[in-house]
PDB file of N, CA and C in Angstrom:
ATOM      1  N   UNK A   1       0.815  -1.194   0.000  1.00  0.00           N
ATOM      2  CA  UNK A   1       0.000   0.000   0.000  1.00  0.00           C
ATOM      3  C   UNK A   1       0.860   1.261   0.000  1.00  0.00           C
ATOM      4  N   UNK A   2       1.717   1.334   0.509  1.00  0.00           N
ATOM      5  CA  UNK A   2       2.912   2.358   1.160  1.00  0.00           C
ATOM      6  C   UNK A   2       3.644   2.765  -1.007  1.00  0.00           C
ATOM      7  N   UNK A   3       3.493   1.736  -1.442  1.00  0.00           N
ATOM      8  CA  UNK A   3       4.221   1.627  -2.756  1.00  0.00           C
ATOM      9  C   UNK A   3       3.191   2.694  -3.520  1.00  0.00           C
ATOM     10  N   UNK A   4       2.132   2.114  -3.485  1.00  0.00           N
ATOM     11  CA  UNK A   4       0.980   2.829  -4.325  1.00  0.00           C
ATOM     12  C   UNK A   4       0.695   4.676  -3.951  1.00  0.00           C
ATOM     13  N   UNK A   5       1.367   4.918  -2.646  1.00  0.00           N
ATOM     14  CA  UNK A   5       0.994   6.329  -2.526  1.00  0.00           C
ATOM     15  C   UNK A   5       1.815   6.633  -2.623  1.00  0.00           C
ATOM     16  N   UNK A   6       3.103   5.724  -2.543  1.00  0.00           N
ATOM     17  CA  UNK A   6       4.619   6.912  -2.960  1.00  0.00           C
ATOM     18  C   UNK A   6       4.311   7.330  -4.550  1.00  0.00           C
ATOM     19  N   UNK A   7       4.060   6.515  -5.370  1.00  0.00           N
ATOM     20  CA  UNK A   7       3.533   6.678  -7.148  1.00  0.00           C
ATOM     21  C   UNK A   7       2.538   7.738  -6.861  1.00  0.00           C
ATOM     22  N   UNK A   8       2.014   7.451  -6.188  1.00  0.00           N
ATOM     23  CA  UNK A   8       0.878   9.054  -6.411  1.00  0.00           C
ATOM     24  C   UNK A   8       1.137  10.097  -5.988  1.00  0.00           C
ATOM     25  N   UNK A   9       2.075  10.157  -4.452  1.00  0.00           N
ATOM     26  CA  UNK A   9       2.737  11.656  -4.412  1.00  0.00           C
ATOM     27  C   UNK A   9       3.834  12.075  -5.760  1.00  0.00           C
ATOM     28  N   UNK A  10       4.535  11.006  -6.207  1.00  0.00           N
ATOM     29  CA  UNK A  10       5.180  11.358  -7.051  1.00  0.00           C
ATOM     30  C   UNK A  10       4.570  11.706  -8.531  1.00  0.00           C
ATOM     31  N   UNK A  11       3.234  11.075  -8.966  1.00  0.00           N
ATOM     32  CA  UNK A  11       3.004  11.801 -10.170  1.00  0.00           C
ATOM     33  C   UNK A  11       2.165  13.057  -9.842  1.00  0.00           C
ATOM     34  N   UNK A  12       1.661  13.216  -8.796  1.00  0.00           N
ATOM     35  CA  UNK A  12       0.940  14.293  -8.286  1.00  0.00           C
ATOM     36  C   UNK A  12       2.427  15.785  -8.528  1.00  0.00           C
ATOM     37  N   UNK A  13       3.701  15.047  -7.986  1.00  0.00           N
ATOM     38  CA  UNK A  13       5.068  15.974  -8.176  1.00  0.00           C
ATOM     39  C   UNK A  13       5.356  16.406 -10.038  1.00  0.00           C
ATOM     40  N   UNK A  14       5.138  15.264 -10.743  1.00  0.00           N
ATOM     41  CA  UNK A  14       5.246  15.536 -11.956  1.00  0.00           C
ATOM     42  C   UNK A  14       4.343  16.275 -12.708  1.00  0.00           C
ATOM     43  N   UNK A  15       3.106  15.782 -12.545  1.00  0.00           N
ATOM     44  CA  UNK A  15       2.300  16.798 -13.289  1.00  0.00           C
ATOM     45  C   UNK A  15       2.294  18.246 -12.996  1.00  0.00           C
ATOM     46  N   UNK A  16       2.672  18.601 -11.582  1.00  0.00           N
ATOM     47  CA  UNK A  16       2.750  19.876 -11.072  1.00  0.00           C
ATOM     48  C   UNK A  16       4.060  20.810 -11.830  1.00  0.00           C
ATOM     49  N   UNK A  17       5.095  19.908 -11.553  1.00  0.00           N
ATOM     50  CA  UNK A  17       6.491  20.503 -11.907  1.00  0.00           C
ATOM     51  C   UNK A  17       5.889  20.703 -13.376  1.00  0.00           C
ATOM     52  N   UNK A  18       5.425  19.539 -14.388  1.00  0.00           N
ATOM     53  CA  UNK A  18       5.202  19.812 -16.088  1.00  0.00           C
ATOM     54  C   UNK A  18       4.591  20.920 -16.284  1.00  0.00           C
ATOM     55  N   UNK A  19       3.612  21.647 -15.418  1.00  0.00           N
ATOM     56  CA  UNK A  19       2.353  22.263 -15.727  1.00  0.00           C
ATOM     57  C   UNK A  19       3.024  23.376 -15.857  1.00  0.00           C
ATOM     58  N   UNK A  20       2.846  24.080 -17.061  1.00  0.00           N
ATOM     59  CA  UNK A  20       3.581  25.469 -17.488  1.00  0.00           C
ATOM     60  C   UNK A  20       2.768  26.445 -16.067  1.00  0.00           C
ATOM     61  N   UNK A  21       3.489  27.488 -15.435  1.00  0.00           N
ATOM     62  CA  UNK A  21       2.798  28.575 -14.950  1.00  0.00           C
ATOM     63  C   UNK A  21       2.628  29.767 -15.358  1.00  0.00           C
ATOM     64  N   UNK A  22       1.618  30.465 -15.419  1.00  0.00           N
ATOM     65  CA  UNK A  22       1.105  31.816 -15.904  1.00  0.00           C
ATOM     66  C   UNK A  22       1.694  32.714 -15.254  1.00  0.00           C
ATOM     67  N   UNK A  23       2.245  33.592 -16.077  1.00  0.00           N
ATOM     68  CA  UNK A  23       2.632  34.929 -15.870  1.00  0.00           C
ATOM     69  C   UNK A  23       2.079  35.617 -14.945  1.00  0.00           C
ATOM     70  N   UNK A  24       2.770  36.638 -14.494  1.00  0.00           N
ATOM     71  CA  UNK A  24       2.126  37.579 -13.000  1.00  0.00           C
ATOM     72  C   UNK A  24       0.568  38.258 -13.881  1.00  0.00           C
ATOM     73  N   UNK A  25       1.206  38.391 -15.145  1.00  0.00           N
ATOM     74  CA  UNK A  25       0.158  39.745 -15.630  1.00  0.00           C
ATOM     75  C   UNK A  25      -0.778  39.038 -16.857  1.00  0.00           C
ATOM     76  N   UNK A  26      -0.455  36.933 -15.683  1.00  0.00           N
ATOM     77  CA  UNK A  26      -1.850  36.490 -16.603  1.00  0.00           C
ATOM     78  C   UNK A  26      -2.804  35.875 -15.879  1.00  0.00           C
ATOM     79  N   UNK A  27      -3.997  35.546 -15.670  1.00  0.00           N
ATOM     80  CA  UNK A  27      -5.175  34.644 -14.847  1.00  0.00           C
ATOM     81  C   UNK A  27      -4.740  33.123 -15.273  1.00  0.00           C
ATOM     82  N   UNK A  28      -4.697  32.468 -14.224  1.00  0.00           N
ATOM     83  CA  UNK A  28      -4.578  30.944 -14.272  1.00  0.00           C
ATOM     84  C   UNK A  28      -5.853  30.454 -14.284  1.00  0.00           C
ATOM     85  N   UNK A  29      -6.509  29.669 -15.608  1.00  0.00           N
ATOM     86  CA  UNK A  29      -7.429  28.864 -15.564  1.00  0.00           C
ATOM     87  C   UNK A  29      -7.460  27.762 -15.151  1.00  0.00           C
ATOM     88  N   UNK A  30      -8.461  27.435 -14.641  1.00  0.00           N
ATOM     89  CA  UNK A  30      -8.742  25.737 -14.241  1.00  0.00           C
ATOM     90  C   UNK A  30      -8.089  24.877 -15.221  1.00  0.00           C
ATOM     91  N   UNK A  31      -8.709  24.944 -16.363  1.00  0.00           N
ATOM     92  CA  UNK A  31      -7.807  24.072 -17.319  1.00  0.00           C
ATOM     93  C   UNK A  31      -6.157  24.455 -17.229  1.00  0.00           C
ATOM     94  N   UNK A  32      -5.677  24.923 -17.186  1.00  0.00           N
ATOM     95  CA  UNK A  32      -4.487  25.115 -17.362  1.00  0.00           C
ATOM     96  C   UNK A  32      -4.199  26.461 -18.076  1.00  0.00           C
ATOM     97  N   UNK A  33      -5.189  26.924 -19.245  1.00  0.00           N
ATOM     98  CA  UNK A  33      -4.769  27.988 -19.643  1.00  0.00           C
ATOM     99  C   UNK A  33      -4.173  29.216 -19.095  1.00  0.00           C
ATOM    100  N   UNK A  34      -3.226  30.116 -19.950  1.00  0.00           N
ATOM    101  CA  UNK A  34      -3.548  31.357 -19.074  1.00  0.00           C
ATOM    102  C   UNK A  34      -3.938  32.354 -20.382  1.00  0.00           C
ATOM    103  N   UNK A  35      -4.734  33.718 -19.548  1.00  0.00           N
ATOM    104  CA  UNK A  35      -5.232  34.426 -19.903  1.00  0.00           C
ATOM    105  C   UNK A  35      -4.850  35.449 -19.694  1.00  0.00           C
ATOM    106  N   UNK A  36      -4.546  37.045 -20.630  1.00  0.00           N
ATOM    107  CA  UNK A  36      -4.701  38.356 -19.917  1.00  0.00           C
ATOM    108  C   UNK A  36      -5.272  38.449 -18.450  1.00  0.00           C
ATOM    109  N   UNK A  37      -4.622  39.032 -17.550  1.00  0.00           N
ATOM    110  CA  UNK A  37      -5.508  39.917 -16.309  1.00  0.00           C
ATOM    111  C   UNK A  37      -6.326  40.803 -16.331  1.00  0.00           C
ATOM    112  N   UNK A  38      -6.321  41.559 -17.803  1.00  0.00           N
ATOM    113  CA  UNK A  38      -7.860  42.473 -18.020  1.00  0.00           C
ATOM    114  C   UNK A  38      -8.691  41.412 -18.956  1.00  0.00           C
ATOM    115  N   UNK A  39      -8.780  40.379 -18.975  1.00  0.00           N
ATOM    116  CA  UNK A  39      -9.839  39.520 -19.253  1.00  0.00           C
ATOM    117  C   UNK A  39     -10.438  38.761 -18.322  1.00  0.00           C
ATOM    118  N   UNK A  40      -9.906  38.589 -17.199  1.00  0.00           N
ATOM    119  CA  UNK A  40     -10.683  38.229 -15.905  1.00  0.00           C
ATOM    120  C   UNK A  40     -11.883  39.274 -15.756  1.00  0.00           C
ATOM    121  N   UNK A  41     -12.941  38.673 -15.514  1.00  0.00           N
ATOM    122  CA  UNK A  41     -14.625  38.786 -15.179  1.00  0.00           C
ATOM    123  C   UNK A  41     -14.841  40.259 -16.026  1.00  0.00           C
ATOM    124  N   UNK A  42     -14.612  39.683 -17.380  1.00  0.00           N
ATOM    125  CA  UNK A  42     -14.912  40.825 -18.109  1.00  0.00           C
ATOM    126  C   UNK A  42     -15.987  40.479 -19.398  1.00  0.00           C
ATOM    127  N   UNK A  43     -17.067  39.754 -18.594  1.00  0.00           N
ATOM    128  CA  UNK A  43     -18.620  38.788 -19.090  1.00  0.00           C
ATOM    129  C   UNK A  43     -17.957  37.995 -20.944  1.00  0.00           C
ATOM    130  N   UNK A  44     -16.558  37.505 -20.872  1.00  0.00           N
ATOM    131  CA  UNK A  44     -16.472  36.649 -21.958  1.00  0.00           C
ATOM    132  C   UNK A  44     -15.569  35.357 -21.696  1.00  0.00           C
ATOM    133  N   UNK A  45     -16.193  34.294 -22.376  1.00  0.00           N
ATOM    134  CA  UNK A  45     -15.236  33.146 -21.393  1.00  0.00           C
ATOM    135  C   UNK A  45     -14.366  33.345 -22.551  1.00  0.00           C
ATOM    136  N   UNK A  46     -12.649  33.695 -21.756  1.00  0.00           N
ATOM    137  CA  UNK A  46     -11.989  33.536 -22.612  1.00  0.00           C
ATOM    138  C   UNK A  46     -10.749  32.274 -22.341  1.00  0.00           C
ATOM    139  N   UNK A  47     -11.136  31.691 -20.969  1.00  0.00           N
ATOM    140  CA  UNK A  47     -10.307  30.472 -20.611  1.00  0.00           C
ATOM    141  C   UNK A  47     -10.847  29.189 -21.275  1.00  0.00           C
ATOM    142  N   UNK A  48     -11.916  29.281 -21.928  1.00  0.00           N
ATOM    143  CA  UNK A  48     -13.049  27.916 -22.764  1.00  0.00           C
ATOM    144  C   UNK A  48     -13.486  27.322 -21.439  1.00  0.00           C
ATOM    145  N   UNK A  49     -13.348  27.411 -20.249  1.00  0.00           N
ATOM    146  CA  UNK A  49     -13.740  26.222 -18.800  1.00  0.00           C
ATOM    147  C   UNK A  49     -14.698  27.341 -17.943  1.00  0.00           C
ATOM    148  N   UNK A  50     -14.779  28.850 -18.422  1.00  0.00           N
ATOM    149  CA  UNK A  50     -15.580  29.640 -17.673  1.00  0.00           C
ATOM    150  C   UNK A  50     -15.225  30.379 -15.858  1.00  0.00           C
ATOM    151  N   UNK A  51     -14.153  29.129 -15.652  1.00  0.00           N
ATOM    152  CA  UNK A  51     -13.106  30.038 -14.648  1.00  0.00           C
ATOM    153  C   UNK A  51     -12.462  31.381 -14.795  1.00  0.00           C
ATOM    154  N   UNK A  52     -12.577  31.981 -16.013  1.00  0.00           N
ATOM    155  CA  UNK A  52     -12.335  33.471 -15.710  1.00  0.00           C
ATOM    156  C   UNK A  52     -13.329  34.280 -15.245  1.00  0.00           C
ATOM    157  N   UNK A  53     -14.866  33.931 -15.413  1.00  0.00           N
ATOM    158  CA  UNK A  53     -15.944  34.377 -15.020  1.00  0.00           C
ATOM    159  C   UNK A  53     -16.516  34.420 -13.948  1.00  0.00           C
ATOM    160  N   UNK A  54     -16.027  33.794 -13.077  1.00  0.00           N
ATOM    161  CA  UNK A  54     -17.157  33.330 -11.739  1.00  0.00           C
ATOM    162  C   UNK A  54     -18.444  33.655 -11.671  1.00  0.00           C
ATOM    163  N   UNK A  55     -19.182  32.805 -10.813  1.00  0.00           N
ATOM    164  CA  UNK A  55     -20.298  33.228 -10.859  1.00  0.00           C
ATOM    165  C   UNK A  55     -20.585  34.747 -10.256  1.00  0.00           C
ATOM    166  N   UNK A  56     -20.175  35.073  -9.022  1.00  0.00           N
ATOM    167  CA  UNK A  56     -20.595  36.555  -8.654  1.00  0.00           C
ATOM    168  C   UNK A  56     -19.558  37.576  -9.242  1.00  0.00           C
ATOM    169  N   UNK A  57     -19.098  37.632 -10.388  1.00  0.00           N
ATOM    170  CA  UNK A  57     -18.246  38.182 -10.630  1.00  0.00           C
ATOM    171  C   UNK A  57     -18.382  39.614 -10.960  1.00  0.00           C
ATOM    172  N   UNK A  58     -17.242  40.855 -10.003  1.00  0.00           N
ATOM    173  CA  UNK A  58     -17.554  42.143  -9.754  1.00  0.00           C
ATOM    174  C   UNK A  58     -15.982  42.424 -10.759  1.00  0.00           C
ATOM    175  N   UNK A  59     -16.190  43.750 -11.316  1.00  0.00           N
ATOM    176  CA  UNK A  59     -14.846  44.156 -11.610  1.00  0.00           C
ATOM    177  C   UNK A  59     -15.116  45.885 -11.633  1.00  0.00           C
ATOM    178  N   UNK A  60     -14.230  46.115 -10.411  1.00  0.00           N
ATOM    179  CA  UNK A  60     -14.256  47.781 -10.520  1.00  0.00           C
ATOM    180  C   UNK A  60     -13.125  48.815 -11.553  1.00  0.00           C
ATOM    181  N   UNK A  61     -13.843  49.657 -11.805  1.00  0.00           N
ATOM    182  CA  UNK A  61     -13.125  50.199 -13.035  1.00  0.00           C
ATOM    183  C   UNK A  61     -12.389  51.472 -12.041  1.00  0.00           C
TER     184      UNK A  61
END
């Protein structure tokens, strides 16, 4: 059993380390994408998964 969760902390380590990260001056989507920071909750999904939108989503100008 001890075998089977070392493999899963470790691909849990790989997929993390693979996963490109988004820029300061981009929104991290659920999927993975990233997006502009003036496209966050700006009523268009531009991540395709709708995580840039949230549901109560406020944006002050």
């Amino acid at each position: 059993m001890i075998v089977v969760e070392v493999l899963i902390v470790l691909w849990t380590l790989l997929v993390m380390t693979a996963a490109p990260s988004c820029r300061r001056s981009e929104f991290s989507c659920e999927n993975g994408r990233c997006v502009p920071l003036n496209h966050y909750c700006d009523a268009a999904n531009d991540c395709g998964d709708s995580s840039d939108e949230p549901r109560q989503c406020t944006r002050e100008f």
